[in-house]
C-alpha atoms as a PDB file:
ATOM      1  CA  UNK A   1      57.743  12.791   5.658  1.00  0.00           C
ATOM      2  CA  UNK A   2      58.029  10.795   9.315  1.00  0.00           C
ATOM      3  CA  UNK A   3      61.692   9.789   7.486  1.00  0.00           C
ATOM      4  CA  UNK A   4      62.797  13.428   6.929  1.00  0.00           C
ATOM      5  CA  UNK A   5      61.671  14.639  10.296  1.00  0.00           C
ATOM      6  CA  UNK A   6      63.622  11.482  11.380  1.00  0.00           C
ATOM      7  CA  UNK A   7      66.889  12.334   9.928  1.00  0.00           C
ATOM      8  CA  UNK A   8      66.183  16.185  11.134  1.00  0.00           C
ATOM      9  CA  UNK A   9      66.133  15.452  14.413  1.00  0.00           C
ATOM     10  CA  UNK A  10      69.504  12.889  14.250  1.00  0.00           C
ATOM     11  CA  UNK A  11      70.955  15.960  12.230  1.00  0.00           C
ATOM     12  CA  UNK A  12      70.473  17.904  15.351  1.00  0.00           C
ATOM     13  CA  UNK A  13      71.694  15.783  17.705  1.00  0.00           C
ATOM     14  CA  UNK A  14      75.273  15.167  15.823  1.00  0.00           C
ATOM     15  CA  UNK A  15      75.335  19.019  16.253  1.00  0.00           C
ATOM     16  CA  UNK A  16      74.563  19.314  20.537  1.00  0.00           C
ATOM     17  CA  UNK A  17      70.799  19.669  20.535  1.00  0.00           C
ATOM     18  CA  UNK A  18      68.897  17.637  23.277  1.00  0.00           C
ATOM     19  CA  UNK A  19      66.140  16.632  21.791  1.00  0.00           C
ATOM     20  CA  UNK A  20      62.892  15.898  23.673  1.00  0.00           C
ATOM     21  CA  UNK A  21      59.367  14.375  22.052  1.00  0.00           C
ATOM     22  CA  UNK A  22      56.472  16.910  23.024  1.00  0.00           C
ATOM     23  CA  UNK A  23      53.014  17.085  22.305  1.00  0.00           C
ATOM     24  CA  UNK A  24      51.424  20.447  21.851  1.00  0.00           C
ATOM     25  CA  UNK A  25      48.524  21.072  23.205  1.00  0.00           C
ATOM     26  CA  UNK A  26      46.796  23.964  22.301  1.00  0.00           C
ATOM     27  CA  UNK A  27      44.044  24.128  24.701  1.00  0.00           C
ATOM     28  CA  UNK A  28      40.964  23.133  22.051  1.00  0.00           C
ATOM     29  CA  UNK A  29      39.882  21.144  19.397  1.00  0.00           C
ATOM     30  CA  UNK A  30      40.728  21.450  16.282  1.00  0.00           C
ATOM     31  CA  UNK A  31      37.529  22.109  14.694  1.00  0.00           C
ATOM     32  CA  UNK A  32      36.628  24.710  17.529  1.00  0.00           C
ATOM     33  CA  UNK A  33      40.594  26.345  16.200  1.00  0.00           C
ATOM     34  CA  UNK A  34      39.471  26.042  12.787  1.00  0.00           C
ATOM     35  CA  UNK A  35      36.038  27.572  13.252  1.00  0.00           C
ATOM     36  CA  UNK A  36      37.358  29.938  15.253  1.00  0.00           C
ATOM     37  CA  UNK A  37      40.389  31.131  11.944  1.00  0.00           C
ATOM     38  CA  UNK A  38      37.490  30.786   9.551  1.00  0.00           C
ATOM     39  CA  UNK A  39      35.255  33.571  11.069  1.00  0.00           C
ATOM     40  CA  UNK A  40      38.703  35.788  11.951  1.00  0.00           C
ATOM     41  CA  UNK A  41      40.172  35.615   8.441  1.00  0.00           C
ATOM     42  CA  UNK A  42      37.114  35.723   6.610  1.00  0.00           C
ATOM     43  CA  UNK A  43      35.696  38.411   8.325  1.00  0.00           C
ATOM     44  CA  UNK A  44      38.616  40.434   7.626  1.00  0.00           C
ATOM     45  CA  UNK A  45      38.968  39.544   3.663  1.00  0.00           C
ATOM     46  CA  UNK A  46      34.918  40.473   3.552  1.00  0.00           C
ATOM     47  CA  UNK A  47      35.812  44.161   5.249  1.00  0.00           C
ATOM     48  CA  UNK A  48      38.935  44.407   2.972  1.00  0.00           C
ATOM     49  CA  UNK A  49      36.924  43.422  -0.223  1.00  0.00           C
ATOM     50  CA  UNK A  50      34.121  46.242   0.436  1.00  0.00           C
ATOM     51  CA  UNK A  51      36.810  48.502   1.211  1.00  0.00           C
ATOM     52  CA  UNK A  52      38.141  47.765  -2.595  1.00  0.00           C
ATOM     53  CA  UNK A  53      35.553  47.078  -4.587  1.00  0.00           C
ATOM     54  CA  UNK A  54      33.945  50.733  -3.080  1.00  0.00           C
ATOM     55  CA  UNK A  55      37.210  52.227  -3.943  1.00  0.00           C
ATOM     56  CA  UNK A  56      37.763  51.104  -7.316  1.00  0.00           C
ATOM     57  CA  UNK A  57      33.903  50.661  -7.916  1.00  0.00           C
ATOM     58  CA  UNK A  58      34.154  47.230  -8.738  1.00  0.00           C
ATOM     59  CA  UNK A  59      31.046  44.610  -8.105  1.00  0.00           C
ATOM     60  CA  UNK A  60      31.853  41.948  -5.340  1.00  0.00           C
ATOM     61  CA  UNK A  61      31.004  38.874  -8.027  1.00  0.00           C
ATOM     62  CA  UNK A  62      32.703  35.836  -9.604  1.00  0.00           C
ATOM     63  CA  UNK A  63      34.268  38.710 -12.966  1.00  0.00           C
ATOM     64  CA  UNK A  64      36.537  39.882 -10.181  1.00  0.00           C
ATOM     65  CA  UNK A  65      37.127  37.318  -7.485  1.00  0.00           C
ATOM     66  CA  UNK A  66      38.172  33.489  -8.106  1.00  0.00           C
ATOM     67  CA  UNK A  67      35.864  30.859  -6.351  1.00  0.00           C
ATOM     68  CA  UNK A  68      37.607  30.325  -2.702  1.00  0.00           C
ATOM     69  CA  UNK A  69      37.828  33.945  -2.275  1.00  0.00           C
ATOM     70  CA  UNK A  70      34.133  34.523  -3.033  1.00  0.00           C
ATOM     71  CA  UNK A  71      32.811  31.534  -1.048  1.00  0.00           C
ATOM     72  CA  UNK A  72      35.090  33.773   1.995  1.00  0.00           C
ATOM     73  CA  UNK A  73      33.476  36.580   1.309  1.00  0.00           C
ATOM     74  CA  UNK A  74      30.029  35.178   1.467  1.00  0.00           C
ATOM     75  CA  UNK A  75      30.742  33.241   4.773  1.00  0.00           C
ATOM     76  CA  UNK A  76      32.618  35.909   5.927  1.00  0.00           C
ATOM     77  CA  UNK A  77      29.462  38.240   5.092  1.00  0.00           C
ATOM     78  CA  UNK A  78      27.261  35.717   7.746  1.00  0.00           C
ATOM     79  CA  UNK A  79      29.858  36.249  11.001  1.00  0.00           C
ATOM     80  CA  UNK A  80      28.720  38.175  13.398  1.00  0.00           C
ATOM     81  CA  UNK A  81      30.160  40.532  16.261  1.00  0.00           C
ATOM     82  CA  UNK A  82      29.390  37.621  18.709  1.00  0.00           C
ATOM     83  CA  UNK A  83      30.652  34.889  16.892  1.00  0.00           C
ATOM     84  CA  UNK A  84      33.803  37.466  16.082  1.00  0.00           C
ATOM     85  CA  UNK A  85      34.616  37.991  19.415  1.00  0.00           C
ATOM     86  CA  UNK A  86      34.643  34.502  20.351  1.00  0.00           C
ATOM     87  CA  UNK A  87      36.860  34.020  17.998  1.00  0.00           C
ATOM     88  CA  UNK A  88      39.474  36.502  18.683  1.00  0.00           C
ATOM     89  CA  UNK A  89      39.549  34.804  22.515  1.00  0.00           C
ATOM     90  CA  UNK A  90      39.994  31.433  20.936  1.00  0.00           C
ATOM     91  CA  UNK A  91      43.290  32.466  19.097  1.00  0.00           C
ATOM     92  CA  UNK A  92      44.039  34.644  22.549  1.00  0.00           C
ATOM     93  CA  UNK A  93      44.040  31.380  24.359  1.00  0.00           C
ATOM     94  CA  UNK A  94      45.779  29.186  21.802  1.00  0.00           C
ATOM     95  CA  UNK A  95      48.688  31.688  21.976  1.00  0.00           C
ATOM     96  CA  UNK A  96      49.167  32.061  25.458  1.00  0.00           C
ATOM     97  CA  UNK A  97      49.166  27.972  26.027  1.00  0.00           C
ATOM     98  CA  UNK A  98      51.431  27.921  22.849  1.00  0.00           C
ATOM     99  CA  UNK A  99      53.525  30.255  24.492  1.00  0.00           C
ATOM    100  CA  UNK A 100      54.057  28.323  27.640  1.00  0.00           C
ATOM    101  CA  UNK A 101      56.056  26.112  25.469  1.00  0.00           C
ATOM    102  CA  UNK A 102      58.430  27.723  24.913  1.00  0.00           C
ATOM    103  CA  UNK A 103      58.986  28.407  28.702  1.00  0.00           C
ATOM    104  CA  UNK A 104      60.500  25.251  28.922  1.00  0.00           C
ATOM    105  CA  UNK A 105      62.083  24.493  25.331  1.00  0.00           C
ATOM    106  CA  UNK A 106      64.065  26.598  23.257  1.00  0.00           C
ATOM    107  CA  UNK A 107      62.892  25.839  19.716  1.00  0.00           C
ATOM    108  CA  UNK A 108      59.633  23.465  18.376  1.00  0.00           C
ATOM    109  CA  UNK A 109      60.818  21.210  15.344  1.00  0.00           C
ATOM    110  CA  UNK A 110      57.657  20.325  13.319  1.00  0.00           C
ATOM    111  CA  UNK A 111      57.293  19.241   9.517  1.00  0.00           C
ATOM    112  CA  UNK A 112      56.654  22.418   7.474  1.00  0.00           C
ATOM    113  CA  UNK A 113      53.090  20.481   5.948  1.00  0.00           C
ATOM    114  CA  UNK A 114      52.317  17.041   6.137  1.00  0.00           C
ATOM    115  CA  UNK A 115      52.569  15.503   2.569  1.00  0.00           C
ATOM    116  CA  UNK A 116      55.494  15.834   0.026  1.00  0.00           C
ATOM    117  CA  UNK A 117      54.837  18.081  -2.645  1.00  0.00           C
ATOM    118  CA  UNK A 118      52.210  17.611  -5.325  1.00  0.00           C
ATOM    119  CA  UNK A 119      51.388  19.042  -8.886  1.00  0.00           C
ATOM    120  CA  UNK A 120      50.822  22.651  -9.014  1.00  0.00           C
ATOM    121  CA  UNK A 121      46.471  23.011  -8.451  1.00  0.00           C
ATOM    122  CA  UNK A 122      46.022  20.249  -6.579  1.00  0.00           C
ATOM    123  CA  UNK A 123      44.869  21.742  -3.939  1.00  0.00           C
ATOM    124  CA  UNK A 124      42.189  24.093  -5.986  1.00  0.00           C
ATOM    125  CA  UNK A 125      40.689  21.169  -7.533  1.00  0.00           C
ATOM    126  CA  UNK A 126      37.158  21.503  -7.038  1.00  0.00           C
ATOM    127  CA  UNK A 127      37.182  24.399  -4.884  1.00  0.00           C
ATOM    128  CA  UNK A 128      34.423  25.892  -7.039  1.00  0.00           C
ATOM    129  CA  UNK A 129      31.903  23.737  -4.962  1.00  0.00           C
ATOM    130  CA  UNK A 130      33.268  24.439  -1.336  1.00  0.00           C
ATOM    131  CA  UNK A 131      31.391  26.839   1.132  1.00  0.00           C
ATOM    132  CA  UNK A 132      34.311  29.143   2.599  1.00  0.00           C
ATOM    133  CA  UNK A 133      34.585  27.119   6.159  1.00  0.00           C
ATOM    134  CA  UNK A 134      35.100  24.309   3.235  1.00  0.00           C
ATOM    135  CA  UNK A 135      37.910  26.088   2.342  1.00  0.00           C
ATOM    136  CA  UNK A 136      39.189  27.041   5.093  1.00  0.00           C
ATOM    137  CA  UNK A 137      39.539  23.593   6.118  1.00  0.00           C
ATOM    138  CA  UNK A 138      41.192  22.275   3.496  1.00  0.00           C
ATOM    139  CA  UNK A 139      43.990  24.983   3.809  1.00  0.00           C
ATOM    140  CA  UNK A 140      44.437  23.862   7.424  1.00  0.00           C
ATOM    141  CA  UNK A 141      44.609  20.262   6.074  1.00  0.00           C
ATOM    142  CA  UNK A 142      47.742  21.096   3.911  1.00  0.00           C
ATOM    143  CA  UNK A 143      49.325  23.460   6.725  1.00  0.00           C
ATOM    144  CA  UNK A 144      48.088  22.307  10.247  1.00  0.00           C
ATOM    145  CA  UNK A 145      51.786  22.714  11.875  1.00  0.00           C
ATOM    146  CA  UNK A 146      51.842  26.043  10.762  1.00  0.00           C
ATOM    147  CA  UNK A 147      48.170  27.513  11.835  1.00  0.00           C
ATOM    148  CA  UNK A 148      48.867  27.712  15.891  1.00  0.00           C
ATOM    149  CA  UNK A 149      52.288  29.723  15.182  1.00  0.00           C
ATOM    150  CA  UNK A 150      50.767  32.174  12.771  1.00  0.00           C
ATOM    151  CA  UNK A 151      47.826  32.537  15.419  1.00  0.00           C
ATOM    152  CA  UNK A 152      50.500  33.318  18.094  1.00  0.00           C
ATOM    153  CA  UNK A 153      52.753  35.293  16.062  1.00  0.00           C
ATOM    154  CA  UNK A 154      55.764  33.438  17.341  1.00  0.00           C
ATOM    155  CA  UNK A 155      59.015  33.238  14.920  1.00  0.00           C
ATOM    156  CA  UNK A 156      59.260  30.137  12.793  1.00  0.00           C
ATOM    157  CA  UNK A 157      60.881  29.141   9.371  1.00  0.00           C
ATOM    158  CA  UNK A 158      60.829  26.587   7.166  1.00  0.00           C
ATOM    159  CA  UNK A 159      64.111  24.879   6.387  1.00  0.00           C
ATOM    160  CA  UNK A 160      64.740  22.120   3.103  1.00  0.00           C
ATOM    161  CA  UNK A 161      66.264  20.026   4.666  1.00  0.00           C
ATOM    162  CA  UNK A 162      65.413  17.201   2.761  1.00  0.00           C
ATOM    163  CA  UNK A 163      64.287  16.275  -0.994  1.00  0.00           C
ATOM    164  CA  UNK A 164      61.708  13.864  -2.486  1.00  0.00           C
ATOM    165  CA  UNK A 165      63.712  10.974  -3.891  1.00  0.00           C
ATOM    166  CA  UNK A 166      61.231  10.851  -7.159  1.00  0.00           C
ATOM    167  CA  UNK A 167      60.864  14.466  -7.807  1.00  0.00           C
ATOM    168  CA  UNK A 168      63.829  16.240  -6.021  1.00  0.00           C
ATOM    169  CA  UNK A 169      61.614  18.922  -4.587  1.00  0.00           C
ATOM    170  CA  UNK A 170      62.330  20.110  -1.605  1.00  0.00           C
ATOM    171  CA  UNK A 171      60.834  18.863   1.794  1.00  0.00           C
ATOM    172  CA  UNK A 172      60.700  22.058   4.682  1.00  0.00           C
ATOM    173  CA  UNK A 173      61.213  20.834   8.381  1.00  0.00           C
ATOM    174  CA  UNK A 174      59.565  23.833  10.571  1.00  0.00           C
ATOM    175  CA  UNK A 175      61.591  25.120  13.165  1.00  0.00           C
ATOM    176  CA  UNK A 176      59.369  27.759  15.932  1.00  0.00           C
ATOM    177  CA  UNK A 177      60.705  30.133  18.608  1.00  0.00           C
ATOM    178  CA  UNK A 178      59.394  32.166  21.435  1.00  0.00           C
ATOM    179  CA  UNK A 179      58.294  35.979  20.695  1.00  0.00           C
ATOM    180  CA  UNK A 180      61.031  38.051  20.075  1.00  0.00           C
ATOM    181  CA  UNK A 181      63.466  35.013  19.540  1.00  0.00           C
ATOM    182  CA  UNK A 182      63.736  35.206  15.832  1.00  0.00           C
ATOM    183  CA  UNK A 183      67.637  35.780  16.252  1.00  0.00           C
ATOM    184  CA  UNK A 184      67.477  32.146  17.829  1.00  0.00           C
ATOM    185  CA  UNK A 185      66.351  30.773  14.065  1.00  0.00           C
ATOM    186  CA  UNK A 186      68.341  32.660  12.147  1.00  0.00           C
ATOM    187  CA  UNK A 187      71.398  31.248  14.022  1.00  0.00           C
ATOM    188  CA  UNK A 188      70.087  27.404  13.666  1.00  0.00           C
ATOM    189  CA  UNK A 189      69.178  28.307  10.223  1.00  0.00           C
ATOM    190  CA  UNK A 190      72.579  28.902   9.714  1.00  0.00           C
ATOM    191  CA  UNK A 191      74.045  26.527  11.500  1.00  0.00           C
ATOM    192  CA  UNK A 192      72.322  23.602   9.531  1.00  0.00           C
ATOM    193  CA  UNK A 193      73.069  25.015   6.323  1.00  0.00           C
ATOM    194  CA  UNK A 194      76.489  24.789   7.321  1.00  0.00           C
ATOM    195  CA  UNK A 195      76.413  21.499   8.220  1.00  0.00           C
ATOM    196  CA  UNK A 196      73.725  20.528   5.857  1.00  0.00           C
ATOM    197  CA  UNK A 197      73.790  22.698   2.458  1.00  0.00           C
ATOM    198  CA  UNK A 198      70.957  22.689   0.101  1.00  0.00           C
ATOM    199  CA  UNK A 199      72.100  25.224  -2.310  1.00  0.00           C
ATOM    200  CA  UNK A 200      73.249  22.676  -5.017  1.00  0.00           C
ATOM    201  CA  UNK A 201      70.149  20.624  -4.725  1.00  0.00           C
ATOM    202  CA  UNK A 202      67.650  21.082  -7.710  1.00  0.00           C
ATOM    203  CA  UNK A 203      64.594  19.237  -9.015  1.00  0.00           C
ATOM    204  CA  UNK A 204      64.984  17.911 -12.630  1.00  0.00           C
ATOM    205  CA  UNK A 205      63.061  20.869 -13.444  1.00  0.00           C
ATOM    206  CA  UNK A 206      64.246  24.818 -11.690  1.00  0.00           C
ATOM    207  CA  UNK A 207      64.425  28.002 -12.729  1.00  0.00           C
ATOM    208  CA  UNK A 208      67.846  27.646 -14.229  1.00  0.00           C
ATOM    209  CA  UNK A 209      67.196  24.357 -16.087  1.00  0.00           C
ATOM    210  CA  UNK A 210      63.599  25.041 -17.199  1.00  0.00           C
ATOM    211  CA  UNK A 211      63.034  22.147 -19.817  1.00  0.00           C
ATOM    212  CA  UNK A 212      64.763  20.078 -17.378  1.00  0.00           C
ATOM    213  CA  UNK A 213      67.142  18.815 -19.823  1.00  0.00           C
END
């Protein structure tokens, strides 16, 4: 992954960027960031999932939801208004220091998640036995460059840029804008598939070679 970012960020400069090394500091731990996503998102899916299951008269048990969901619902069930509100001026905060960012630098280059790709499930495996903060944290284990710009709401798109050698799956470099800028990434986006194009770059095994003959 450090190789593809790597080669990213030479890519760039061949093509006038100035790039500069940052670290982003969001303004609080990571496990107060996480805690603070888990009650927001679960909260939410618990009031959507009444709102359903009272709609279609459905019962809010494990013959209509699959194990992470229901393990949300429960924890999302314990949140309260305090604990909610906290929340919502955690991500408040985290997107007004992310946003002073991009003050000073036009786009944020980040890997899209930090491991190369891996089998289809993986990431389920066991997720019968996780509590939904459990869960919660291992989704911001596979996507923790993602999280803060999805809090924000800034732009930001993943490019494949590069491929796994063994597999030839693709490998997404992140690019992030300011608010409003997502004109900004459509233009790099295009300007790297120009000078970079993926569009003939297929695993063994696609959608148009299926047995991966």
């Amino acid at each position: 992954m450090a190789g593809a970012l790597f080669r990213t960020a030479r890519l760039l400069e061949s093509l006038g960027h100035h790039l500069v090394e940052v670290e982003v500091d969001l303004g609080v731990d990571w496990e107060e960031f996480l805690l603070a996503n888990a009650r927001q998102w679960t909260a939410n899916l618990t009031a959507s999932v009444d709102e359903l299951a009272a709609a279609f008269d459905r019962p809010v048990d494990s013959s209509t939801l699959e194990p992470p969901v229901l393990a949300s619902y429960h924890y999302g069930r314990r949140v309260s208004g305090a604990q909610l509100v906290t929340a919502l001026a955690v991500r408040n905060r985290v997107a007004r220091r992310l946003a002073r960012y991009f003050d000073a630098y036009d786009v944020l280059l980040t890997p899209t998640v930090p491991e190369l790709p891996v089998p289809l499930g993986t990431h389920a495996e066991g997720a019968e036995a996780l509590d939904g903060l459990d869960w919660l944290r291992r989704l911001f284990d596979i996507g923790p460059f993602s999280a803060a710009f999805n809090v924000a709401g800034t732009p930001a798109m993943s490019v494949p840029l590069a491929a796994d050698a063994e597999t030839g799956l693709p490998i997404g470099m992140q690019f992030a804008a300011g608010y409003g800028h997502e004109g900004r990434l459509f233009r790099l986006a295009g300007q790297l598939e120009r000078a970079n194009p993926w569009s003939h770059r297929t695993p063994a095994v696609w959608a148009g070679n299926p047995a991966g003959s």
